[in-house]
C-alpha atoms as a PDB file:
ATOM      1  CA  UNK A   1      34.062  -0.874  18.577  1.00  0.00           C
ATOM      2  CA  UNK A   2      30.264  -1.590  20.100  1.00  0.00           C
ATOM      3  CA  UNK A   3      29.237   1.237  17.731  1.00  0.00           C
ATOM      4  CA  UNK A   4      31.502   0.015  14.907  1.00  0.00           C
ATOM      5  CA  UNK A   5      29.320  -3.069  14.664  1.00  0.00           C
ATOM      6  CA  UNK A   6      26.405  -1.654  15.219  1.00  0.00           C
ATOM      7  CA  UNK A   7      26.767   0.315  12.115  1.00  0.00           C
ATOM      8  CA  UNK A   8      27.470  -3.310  10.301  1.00  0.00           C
ATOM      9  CA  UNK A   9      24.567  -4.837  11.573  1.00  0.00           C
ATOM     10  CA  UNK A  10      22.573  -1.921  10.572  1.00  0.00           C
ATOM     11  CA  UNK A  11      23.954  -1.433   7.075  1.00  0.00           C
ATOM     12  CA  UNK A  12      23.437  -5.416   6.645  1.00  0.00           C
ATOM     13  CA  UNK A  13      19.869  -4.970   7.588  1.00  0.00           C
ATOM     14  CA  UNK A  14      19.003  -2.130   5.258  1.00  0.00           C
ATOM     15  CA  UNK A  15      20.665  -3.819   2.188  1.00  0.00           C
ATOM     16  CA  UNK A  16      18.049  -6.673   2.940  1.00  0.00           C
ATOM     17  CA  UNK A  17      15.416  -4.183   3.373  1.00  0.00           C
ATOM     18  CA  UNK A  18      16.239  -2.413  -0.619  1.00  0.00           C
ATOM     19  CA  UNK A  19      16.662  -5.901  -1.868  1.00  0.00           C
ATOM     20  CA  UNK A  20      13.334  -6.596  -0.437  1.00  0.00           C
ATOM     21  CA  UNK A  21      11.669  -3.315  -2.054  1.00  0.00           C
ATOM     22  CA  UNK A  22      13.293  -3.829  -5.445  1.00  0.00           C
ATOM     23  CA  UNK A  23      12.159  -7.488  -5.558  1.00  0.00           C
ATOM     24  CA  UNK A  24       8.867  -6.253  -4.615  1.00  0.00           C
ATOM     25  CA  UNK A  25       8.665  -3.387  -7.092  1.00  0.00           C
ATOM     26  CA  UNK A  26       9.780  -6.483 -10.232  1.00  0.00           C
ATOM     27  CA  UNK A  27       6.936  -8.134  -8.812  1.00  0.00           C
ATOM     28  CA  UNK A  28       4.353  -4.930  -9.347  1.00  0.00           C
ATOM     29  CA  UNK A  29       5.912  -4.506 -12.365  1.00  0.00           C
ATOM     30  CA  UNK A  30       4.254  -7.935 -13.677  1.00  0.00           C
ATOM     31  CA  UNK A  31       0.740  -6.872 -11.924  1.00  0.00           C
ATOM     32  CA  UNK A  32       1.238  -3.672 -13.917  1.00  0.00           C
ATOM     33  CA  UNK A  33       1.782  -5.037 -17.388  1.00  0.00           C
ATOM     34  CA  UNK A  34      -1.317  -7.819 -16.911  1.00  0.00           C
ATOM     35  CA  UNK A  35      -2.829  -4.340 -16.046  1.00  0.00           C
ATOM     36  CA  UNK A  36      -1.981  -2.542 -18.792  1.00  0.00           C
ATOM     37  CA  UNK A  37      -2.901  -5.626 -21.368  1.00  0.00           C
ATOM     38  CA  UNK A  38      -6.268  -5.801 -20.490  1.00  0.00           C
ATOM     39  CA  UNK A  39      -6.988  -1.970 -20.157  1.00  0.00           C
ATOM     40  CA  UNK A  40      -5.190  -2.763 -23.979  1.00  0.00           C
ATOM     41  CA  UNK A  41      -8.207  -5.412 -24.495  1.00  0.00           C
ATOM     42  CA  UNK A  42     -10.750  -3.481 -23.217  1.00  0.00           C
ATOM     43  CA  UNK A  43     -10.220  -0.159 -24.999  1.00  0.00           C
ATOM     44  CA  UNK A  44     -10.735  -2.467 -28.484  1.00  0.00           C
ATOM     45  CA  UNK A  45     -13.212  -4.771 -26.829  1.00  0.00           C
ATOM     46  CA  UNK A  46     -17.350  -3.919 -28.674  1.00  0.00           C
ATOM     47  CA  UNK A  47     -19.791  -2.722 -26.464  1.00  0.00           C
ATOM     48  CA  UNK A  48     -22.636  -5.012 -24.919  1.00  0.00           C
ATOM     49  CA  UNK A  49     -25.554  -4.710 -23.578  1.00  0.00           C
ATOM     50  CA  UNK A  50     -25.883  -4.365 -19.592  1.00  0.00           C
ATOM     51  CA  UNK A  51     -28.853  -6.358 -19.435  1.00  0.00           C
ATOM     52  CA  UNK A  52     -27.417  -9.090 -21.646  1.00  0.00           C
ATOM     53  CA  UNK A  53     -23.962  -9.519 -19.200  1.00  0.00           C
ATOM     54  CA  UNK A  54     -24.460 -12.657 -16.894  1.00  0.00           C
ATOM     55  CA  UNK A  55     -20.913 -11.269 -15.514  1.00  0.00           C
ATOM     56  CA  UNK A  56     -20.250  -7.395 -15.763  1.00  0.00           C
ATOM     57  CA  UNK A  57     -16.497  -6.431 -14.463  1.00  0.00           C
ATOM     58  CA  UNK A  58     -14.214  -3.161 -14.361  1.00  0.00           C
ATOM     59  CA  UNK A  59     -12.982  -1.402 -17.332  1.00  0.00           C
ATOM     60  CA  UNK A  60     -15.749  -3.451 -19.471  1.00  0.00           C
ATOM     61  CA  UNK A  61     -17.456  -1.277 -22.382  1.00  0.00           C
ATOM     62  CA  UNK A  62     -21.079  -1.315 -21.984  1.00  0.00           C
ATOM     63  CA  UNK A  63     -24.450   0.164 -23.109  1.00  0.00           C
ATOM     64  CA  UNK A  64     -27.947   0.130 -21.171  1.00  0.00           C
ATOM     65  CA  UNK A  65     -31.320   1.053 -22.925  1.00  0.00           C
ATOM     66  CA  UNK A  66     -33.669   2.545 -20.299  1.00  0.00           C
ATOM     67  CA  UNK A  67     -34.064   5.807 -18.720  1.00  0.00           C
ATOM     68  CA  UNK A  68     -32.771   7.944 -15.775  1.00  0.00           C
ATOM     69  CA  UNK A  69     -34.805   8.248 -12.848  1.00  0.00           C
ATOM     70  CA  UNK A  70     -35.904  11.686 -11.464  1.00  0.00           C
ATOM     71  CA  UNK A  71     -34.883  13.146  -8.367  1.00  0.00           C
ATOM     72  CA  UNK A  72     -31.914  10.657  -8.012  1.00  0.00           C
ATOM     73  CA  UNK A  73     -28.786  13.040  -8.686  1.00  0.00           C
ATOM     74  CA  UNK A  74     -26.124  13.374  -6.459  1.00  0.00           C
ATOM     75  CA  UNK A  75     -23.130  15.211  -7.304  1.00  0.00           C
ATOM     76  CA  UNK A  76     -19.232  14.780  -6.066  1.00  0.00           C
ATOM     77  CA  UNK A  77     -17.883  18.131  -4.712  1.00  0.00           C
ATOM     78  CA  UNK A  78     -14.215  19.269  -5.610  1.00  0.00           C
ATOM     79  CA  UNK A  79     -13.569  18.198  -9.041  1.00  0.00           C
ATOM     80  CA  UNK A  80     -11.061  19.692 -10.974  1.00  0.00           C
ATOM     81  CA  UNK A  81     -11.388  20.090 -14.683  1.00  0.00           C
ATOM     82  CA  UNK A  82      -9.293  21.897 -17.375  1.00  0.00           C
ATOM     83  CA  UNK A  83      -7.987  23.896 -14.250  1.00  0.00           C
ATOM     84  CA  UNK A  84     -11.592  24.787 -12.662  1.00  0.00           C
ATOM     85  CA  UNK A  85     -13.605  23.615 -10.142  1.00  0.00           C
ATOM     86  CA  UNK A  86     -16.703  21.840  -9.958  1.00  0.00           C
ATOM     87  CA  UNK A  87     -18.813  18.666  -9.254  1.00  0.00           C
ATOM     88  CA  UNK A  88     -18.868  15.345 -11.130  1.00  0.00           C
ATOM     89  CA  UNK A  89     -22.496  14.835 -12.077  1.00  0.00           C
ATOM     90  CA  UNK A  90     -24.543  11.024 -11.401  1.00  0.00           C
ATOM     91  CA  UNK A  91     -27.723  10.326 -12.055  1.00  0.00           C
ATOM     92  CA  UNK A  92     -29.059   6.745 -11.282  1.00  0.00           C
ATOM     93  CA  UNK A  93     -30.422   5.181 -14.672  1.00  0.00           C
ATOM     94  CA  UNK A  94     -32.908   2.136 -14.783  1.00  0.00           C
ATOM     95  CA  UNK A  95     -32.074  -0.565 -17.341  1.00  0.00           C
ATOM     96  CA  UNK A  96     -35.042  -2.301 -19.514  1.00  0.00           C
ATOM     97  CA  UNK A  97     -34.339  -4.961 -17.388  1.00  0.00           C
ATOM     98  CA  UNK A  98     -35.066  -3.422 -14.260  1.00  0.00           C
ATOM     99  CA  UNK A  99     -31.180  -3.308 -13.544  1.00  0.00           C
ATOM    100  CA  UNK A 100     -30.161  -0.069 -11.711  1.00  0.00           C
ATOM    101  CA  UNK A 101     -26.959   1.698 -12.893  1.00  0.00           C
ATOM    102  CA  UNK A 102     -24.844   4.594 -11.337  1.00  0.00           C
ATOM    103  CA  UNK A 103     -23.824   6.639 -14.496  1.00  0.00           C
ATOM    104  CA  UNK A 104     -21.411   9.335 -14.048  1.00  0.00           C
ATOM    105  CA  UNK A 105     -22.020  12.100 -16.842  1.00  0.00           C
ATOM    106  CA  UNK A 106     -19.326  13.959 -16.063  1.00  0.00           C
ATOM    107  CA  UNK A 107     -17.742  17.073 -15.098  1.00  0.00           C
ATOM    108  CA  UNK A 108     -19.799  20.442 -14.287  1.00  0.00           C
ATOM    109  CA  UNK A 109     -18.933  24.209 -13.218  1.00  0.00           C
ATOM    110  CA  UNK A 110     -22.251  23.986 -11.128  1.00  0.00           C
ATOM    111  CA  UNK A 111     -25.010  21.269 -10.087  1.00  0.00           C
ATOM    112  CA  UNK A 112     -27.297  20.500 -12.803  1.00  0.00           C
ATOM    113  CA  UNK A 113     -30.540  18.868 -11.698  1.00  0.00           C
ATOM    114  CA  UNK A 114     -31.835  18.856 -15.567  1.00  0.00           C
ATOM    115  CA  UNK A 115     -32.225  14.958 -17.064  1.00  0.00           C
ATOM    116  CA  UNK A 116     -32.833  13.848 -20.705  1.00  0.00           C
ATOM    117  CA  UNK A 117     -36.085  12.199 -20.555  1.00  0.00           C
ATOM    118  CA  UNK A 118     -37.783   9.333 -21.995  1.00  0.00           C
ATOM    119  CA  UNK A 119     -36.525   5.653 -23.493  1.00  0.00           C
ATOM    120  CA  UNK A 120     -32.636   6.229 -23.986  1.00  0.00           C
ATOM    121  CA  UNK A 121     -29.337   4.531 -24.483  1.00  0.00           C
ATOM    122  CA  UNK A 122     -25.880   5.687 -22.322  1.00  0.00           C
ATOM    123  CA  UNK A 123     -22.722   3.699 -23.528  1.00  0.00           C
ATOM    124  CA  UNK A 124     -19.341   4.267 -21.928  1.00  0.00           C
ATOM    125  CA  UNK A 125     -16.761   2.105 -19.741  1.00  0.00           C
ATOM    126  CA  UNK A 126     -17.870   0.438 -15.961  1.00  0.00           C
ATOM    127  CA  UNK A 127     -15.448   1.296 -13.398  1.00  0.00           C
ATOM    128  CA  UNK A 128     -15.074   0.301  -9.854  1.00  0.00           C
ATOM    129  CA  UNK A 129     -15.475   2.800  -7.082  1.00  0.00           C
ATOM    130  CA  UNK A 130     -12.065   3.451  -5.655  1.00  0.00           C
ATOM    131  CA  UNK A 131     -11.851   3.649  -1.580  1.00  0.00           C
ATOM    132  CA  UNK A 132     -10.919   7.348  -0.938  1.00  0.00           C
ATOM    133  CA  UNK A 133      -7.869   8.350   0.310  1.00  0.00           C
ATOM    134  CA  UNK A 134      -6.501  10.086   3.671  1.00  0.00           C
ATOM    135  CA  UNK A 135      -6.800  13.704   2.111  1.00  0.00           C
ATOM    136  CA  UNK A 136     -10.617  13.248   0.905  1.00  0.00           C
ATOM    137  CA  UNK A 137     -13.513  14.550   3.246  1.00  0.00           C
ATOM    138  CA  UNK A 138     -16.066  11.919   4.492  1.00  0.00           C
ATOM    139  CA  UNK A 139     -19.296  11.598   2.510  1.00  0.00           C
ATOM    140  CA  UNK A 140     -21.850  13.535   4.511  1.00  0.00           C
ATOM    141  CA  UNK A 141     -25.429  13.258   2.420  1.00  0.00           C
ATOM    142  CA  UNK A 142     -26.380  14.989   0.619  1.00  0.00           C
ATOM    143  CA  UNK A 143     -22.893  16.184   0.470  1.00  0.00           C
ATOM    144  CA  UNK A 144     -20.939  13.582  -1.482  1.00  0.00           C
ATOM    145  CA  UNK A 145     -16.612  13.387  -2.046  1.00  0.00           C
ATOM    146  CA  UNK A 146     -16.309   9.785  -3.226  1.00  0.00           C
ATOM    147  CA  UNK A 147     -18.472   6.911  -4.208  1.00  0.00           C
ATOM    148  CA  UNK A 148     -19.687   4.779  -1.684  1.00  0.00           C
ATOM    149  CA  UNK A 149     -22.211   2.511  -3.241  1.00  0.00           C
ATOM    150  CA  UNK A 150     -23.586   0.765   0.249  1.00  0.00           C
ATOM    151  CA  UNK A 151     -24.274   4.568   1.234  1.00  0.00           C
ATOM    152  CA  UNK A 152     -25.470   5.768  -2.390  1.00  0.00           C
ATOM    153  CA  UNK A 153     -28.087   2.704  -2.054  1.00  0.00           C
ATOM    154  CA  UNK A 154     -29.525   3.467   1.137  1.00  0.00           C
ATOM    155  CA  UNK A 155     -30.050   7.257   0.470  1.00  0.00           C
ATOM    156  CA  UNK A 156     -31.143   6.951  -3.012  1.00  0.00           C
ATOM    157  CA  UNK A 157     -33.179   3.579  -2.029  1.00  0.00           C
ATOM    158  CA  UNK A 158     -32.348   1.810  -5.149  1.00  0.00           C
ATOM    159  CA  UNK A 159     -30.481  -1.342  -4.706  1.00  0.00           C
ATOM    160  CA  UNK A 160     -27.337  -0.183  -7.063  1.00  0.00           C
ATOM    161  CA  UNK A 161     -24.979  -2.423  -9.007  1.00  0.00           C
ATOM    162  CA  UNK A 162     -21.871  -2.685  -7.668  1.00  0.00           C
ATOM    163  CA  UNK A 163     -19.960  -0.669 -10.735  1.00  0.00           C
ATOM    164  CA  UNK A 164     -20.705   2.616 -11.923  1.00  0.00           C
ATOM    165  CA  UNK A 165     -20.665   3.507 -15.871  1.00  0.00           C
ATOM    166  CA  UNK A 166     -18.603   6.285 -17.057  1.00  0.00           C
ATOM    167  CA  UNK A 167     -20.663   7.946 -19.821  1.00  0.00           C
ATOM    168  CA  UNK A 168     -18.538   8.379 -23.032  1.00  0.00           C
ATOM    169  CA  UNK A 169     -20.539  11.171 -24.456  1.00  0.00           C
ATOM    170  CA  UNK A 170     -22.996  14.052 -22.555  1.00  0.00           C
ATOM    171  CA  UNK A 171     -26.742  15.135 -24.090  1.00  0.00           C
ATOM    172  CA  UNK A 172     -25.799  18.416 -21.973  1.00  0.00           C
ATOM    173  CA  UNK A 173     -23.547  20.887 -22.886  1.00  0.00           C
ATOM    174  CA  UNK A 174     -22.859  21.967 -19.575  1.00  0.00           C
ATOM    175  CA  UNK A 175     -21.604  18.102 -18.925  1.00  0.00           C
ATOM    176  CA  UNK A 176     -18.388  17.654 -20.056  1.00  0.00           C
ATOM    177  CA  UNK A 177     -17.558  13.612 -20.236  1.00  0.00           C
ATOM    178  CA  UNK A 178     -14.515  12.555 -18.367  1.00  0.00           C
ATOM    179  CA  UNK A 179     -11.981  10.125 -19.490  1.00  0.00           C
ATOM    180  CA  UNK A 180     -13.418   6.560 -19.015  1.00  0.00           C
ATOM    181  CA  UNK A 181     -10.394   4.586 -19.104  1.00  0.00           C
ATOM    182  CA  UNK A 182      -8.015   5.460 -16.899  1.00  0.00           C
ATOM    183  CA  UNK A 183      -4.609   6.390 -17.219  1.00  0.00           C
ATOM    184  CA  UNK A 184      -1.763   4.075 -15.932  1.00  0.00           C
ATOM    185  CA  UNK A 185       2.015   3.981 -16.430  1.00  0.00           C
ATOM    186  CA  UNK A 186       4.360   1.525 -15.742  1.00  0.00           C
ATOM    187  CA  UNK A 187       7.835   3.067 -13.803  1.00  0.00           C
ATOM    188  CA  UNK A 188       8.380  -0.161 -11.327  1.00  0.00           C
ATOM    189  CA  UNK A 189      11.562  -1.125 -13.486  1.00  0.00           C
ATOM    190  CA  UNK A 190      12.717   2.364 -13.167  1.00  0.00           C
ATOM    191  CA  UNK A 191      12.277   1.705  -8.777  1.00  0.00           C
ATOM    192  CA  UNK A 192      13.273  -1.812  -8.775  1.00  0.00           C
ATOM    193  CA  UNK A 193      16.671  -0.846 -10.096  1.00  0.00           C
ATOM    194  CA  UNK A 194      16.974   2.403  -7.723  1.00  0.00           C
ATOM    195  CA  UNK A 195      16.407   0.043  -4.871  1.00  0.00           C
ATOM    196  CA  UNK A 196      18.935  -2.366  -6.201  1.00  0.00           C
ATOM    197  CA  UNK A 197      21.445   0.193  -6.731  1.00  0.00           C
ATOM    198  CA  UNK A 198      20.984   1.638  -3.198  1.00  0.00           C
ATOM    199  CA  UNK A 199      21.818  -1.810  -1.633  1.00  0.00           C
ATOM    200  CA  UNK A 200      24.635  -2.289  -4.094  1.00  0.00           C
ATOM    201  CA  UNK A 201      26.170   1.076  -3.259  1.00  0.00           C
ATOM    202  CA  UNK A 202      25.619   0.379   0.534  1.00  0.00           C
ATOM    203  CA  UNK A 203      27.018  -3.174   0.320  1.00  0.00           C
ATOM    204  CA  UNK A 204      30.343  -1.743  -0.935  1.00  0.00           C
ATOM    205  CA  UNK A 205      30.202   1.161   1.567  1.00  0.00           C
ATOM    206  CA  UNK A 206      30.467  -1.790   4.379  1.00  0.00           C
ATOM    207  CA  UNK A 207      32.736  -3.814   2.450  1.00  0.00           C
ATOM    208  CA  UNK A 208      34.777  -0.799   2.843  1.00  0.00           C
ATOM    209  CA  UNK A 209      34.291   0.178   6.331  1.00  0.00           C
ATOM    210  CA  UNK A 210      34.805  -3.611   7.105  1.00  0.00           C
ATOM    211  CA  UNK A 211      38.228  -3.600   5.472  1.00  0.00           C
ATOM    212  CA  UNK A 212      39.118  -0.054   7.373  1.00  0.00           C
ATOM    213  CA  UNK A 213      37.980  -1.615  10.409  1.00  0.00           C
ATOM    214  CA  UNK A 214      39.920  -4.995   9.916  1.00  0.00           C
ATOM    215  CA  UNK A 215      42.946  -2.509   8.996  1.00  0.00           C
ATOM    216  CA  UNK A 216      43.358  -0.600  12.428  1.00  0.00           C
END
C-alpha cells in the first residue's frame, strides 16, 4: 500500500512538472514570435550609417565608410561550409569616425591574410556574439573558436564595439559571405501541447490506478 501511494504522489508531482514545461514552452512561444517580428522588421529595415547611430543594436542593417586595419585578422577555426571545413575570416575595420568594427567576411577553405585597401564601404547586418557552448574549445590566441570581444580587444589592442558586422557581400573570391540574419523557427506550440498531453495522459493513468486501488 506504502508503495501504492508513493506511485500517486509521484504521478501527481510529474503532472505538475509537464504542466509547468508546457506553460513555459506557451510562454517562449510569445518571446519567439516578438523574435521573429523584428528579425521581420529588420530584414526590410534601410541601411544606416555606423557612425551616424547614437544607438546601434543586434540584427540592425548597417554600413561603415573607412578602411580595414592591417595585421588585425583573426580567424575562427572549425567552420563548416557547403559540407567543408574551414575558418570564418575577421578583420577589424576603422570607421571615418574613428569607431572600430569587428567585420566578419565570411567563410574560407584556408586563412587569408590579404585585405582590400584604401577608403571603403562594408554593409551587412550587426550581430551579437553568442557565448559558446559546452562542445566548443576555449579561445587560446592566436587560436580563436568563438568571439569573445573583451579578449579580441586586448589582443588586437583596439577598443572594439560591442557587436560585430556580418558582411553581406566579399571583395575576395576566396570569401564566401555567410548568412547575416539568422535563421529561427518557431515549434514551442508543437512542445507546449506534447507536454500537455503527457500530463493529460498521466492524469488519467492515476485516475485509473486510483479507482483500481479504491476497488480491491
Amino acid at each position: 500500500m506504502k508503495g501504492k501511494k508513493s506511485f500517486f504522489a509521484f504521478g501527481l508531482l510529474s503532472i505538475f512538472i509537464f504542466f509547468g514545461l508546457g506553460t513555459w514552452q506557451v510562454y517562449r512561444k510569445g518571446e519567439k514570435e516578438a523574435l521573429l517580428k523584428n528579425l521581420e522588421m529588420a530584414q526590410k529595415a534601410l541601411p544606416e550609417n555606423l557612425d551616424s547611430v547614437k544607438a546601434a543594436k543586434a540584427l540592425q542593417p548597417i554600413f561603415a565608410q573607412g578602411h580595414f586595419l592591417a595585421e588585425k585578422t583573426i580567424f575562427l577555426k572549425a567552420k563548416i561550409h557547403q559540407g567543408k571545413s574551414g575558418v570564418y575570416v575577421l578583420n577589424v575595420f576603422q570607421t571615418q569616425g574613428g569607431k572600430y568594427l569587428l567585420v566578419q567576411r565570411g567563410w574560407a577553405s584556408d586563412e587569408i591574410t590579404t585585405l582590400p585597401q584604401g577608403d571603403l564601404k562594408v554593409e551587412g547586418v550587426l550581430r551579437a556574439p553568442a557565448p559558446p557552448n559546452y562542445f566548443q574549445p576555449l579561445n587560446n590566441p592566436p587560436t580563436y573558436f568563438w568571439i569573445d570581444m573583451p579578449l579580441l580587444s586586448e589582443t588586437l589592442n583596439v577598443p572594439l564595439l560591442p557587436y560585430y558586422l556580418v558582411a553581406t557581400s566579399s571583395d575576395d573570391a576566396e570569401i564566401f559571405p555567410l548568412k547575416a540574419f539568422p535563421s529561427l523557427t518557431n515549434n514551442h506550440l508543437q512542445y507546449a501541447l506534447t507536454w500537455y498531453f503527457l500530463a493529460f495522459a498521466l492524469g488519467i493513468m492515476l485516475l485509473w490506478h486510483k479507482y483500481f486501488y479504491l476497488k480491491r
